[in-house]
N, C-alpha and C. Protein backbone atom coordinates (compact mmCIF):
# COMPACT_ATOMS: atom_id res chain seq x y z
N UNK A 1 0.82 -1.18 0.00
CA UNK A 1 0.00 0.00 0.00
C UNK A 1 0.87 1.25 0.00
N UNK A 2 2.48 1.21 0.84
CA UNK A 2 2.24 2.54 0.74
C UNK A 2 3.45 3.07 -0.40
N UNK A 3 3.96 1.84 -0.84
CA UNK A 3 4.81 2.09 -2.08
C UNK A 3 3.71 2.25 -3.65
N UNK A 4 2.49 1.79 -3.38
CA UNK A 4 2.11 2.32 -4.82
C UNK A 4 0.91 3.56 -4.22
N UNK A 5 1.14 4.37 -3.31
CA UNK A 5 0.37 5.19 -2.76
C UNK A 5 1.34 6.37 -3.11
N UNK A 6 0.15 7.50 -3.73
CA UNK A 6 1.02 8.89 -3.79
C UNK A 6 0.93 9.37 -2.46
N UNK A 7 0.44 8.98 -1.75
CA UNK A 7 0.02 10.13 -0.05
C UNK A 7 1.02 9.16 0.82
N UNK A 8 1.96 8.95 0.78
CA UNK A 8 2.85 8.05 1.88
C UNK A 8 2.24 8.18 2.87
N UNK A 9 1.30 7.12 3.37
CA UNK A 9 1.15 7.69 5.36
C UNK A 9 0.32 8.42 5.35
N UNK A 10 -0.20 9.03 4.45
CA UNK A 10 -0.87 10.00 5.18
C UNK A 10 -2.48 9.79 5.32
N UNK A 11 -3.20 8.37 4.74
CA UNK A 11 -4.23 7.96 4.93
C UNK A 11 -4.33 7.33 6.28
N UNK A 12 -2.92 6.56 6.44
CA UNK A 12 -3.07 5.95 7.32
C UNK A 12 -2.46 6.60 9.04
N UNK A 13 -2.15 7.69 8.73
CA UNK A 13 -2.11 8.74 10.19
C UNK A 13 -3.61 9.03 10.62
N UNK A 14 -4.52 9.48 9.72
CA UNK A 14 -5.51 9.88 10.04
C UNK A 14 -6.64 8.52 10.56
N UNK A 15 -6.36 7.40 10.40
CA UNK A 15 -6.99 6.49 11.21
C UNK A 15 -5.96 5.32 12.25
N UNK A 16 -5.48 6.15 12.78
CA UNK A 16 -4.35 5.64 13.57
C UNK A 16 -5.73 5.21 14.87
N UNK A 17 -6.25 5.61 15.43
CA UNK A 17 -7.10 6.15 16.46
C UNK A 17 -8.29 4.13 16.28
N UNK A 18 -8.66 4.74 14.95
CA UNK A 18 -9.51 3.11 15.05
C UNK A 18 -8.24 2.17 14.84
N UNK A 19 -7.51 2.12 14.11
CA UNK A 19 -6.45 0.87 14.21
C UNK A 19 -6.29 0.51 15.38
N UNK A 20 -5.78 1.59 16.09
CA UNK A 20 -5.14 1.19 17.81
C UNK A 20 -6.40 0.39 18.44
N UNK A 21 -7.30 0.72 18.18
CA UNK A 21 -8.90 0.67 19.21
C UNK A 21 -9.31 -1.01 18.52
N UNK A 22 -8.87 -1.22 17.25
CA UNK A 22 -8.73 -2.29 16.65
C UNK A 22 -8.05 -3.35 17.15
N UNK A 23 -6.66 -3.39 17.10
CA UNK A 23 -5.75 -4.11 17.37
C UNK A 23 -5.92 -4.47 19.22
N UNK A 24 -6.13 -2.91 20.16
CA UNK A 24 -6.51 -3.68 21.41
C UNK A 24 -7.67 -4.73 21.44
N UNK A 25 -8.82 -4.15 20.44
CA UNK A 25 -10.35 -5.35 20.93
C UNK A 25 -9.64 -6.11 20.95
N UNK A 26 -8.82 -6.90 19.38
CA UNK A 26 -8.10 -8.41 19.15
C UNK A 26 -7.36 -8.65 19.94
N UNK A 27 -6.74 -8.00 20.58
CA UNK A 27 -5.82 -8.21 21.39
C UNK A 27 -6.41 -8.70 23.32
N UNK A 28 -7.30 -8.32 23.45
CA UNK A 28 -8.27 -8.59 23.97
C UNK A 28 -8.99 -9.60 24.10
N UNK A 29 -9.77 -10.16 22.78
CA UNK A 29 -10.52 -11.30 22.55
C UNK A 29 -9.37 -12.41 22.54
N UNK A 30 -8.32 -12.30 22.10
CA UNK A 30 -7.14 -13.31 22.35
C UNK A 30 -7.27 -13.67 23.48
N UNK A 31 -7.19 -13.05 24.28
CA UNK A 31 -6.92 -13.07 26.26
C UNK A 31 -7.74 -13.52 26.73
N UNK A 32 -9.14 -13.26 26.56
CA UNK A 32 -10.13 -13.74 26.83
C UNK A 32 -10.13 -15.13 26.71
N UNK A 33 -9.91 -15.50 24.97
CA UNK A 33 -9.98 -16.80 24.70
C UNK A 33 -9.21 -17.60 25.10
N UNK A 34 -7.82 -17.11 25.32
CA UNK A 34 -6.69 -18.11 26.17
C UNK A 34 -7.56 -18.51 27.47
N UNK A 35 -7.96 -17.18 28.32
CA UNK A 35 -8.42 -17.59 30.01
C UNK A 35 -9.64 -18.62 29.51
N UNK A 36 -10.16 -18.62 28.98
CA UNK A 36 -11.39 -19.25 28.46
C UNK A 36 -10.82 -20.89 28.66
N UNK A 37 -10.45 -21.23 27.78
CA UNK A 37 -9.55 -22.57 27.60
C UNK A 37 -9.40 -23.21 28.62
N UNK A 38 -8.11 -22.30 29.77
CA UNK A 38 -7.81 -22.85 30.66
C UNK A 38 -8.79 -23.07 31.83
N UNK A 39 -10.54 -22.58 31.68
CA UNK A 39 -11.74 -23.06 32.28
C UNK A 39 -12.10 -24.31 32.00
N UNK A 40 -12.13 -24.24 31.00
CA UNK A 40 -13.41 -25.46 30.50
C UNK A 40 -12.50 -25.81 29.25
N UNK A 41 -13.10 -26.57 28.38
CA UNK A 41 -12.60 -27.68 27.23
C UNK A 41 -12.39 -26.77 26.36
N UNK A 42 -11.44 -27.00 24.99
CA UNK A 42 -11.82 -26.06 24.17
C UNK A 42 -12.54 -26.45 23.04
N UNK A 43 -13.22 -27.46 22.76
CA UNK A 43 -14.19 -27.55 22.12
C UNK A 43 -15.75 -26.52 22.39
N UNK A 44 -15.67 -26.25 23.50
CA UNK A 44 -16.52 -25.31 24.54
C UNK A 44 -16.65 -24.15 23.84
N UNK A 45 -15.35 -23.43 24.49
CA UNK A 45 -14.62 -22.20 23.68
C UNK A 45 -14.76 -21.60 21.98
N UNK A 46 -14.09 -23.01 21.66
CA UNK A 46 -14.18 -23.08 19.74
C UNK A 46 -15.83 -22.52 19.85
N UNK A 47 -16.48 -23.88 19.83
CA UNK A 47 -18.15 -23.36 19.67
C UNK A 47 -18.62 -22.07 20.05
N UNK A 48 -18.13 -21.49 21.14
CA UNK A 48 -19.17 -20.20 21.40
C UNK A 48 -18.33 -19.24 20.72
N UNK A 49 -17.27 -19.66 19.81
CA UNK A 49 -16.30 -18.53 19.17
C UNK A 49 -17.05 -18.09 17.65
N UNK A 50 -17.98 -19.53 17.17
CA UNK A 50 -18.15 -19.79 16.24
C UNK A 50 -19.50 -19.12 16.08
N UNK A 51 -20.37 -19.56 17.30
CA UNK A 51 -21.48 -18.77 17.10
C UNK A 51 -21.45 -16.95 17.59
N UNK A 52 -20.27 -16.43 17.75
CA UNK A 52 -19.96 -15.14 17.20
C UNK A 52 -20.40 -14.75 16.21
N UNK A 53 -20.09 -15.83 15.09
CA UNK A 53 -19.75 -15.67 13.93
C UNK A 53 -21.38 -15.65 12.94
N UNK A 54 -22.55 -16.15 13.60
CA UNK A 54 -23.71 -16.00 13.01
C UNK A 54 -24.23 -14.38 13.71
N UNK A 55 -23.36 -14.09 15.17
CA UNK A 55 -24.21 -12.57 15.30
C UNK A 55 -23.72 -11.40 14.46
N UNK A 56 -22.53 -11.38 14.23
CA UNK A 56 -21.65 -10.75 13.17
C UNK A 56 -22.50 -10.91 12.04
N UNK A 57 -23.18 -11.44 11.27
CA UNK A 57 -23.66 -11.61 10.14
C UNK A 57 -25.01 -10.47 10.39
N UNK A 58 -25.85 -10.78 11.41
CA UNK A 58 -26.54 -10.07 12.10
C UNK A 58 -26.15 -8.28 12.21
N UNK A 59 -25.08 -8.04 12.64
CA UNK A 59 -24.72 -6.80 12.90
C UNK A 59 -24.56 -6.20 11.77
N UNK A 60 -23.80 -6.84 10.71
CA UNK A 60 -23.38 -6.46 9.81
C UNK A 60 -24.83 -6.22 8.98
N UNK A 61 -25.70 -7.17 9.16
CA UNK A 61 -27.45 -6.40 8.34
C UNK A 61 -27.55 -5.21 8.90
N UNK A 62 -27.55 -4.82 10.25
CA UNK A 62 -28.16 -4.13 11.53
C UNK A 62 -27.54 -2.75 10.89
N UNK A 63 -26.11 -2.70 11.34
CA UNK A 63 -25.07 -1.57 11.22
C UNK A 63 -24.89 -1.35 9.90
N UNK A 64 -24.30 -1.99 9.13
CA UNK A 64 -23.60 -1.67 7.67
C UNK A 64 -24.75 -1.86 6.52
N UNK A 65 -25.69 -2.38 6.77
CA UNK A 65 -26.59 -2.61 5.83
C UNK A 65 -26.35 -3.09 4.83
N UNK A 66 -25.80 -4.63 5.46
CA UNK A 66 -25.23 -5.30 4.02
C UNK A 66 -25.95 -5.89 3.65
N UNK A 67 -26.07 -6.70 2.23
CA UNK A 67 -27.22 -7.38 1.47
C UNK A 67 -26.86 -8.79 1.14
N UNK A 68 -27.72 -9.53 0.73
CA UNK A 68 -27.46 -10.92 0.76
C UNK A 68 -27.24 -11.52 1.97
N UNK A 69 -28.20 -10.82 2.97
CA UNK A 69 -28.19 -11.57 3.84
C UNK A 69 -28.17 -12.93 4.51
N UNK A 70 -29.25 -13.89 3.45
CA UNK A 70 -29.37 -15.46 3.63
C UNK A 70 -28.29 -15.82 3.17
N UNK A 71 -27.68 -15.85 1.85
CA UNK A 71 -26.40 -16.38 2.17
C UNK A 71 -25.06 -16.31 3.20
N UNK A 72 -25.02 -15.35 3.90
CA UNK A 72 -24.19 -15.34 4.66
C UNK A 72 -24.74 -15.65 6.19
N UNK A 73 -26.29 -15.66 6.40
CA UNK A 73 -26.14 -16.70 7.61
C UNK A 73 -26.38 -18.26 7.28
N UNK A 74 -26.19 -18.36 6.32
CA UNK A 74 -26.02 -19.97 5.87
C UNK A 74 -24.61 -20.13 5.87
N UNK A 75 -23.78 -19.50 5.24
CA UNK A 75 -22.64 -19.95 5.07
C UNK A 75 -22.02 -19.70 7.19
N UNK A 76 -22.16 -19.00 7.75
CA UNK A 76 -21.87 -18.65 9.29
C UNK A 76 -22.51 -20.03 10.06
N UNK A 77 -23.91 -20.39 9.93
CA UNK A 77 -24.76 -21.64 10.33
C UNK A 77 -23.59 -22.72 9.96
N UNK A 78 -23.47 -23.00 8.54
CA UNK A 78 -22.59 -24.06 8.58
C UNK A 78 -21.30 -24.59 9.10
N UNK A 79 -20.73 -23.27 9.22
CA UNK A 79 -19.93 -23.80 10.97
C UNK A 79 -19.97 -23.29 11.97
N UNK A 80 -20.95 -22.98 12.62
CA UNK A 80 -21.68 -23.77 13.71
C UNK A 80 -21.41 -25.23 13.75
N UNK A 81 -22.16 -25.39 13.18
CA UNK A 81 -22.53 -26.76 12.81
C UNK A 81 -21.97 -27.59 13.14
N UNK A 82 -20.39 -27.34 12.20
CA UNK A 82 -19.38 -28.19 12.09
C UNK A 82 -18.77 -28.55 13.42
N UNK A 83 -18.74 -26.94 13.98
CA UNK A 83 -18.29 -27.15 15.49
C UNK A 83 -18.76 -28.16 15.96
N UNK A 84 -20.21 -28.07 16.23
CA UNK A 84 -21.21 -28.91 17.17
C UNK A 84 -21.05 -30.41 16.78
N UNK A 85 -20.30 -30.58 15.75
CA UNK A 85 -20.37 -31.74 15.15
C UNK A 85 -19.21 -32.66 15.42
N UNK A 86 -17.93 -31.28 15.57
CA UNK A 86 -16.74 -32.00 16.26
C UNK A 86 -16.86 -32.18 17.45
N UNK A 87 -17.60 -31.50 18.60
CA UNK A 87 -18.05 -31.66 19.46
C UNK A 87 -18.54 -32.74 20.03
């Protein structure tokens, strides 16, 4: 990006603020998920990581107003699934 960018940096100064706020959530949900583990099984863990992953589909209708909605809680459902299945 910033070798074929005429603005060196300078897109990416101005969202320094969400990156940082970015990188802590993840940095965060990591930690979480490690302490998580060392509770309970991580098949446990995996699964409730997974069904994140159908409310995200959700938010993303809610907030961003994205389209094609059924396909993407089908494709999110299907692993679920899978989880529950290795489970």
């Amino acid at each position: 990006m910033l070798r074929s960018s005429k603005n060196k940096g300078g897109k990416l100064n101005l969202e320094k603020k969400n990156l940082l706020l970015m990188g802590l959530l993840s940095a965060l949900t990591s930690i979480f998920q490690i302490y998580a583990i060392s509770l309970t099984l991580v098949a446990y863990v995996s699964a409730l990581k997974r069904i994140s992953a159908v409310l995200s589909v959700f938010r993303g209708r809610l907030i961003f107003k994205e389209k094609e909605i059924r396909e993407r809680v089908l494709g999110a459902t299907i692993m679920v699934l899978g989880v529950f299945i290795i489970i």
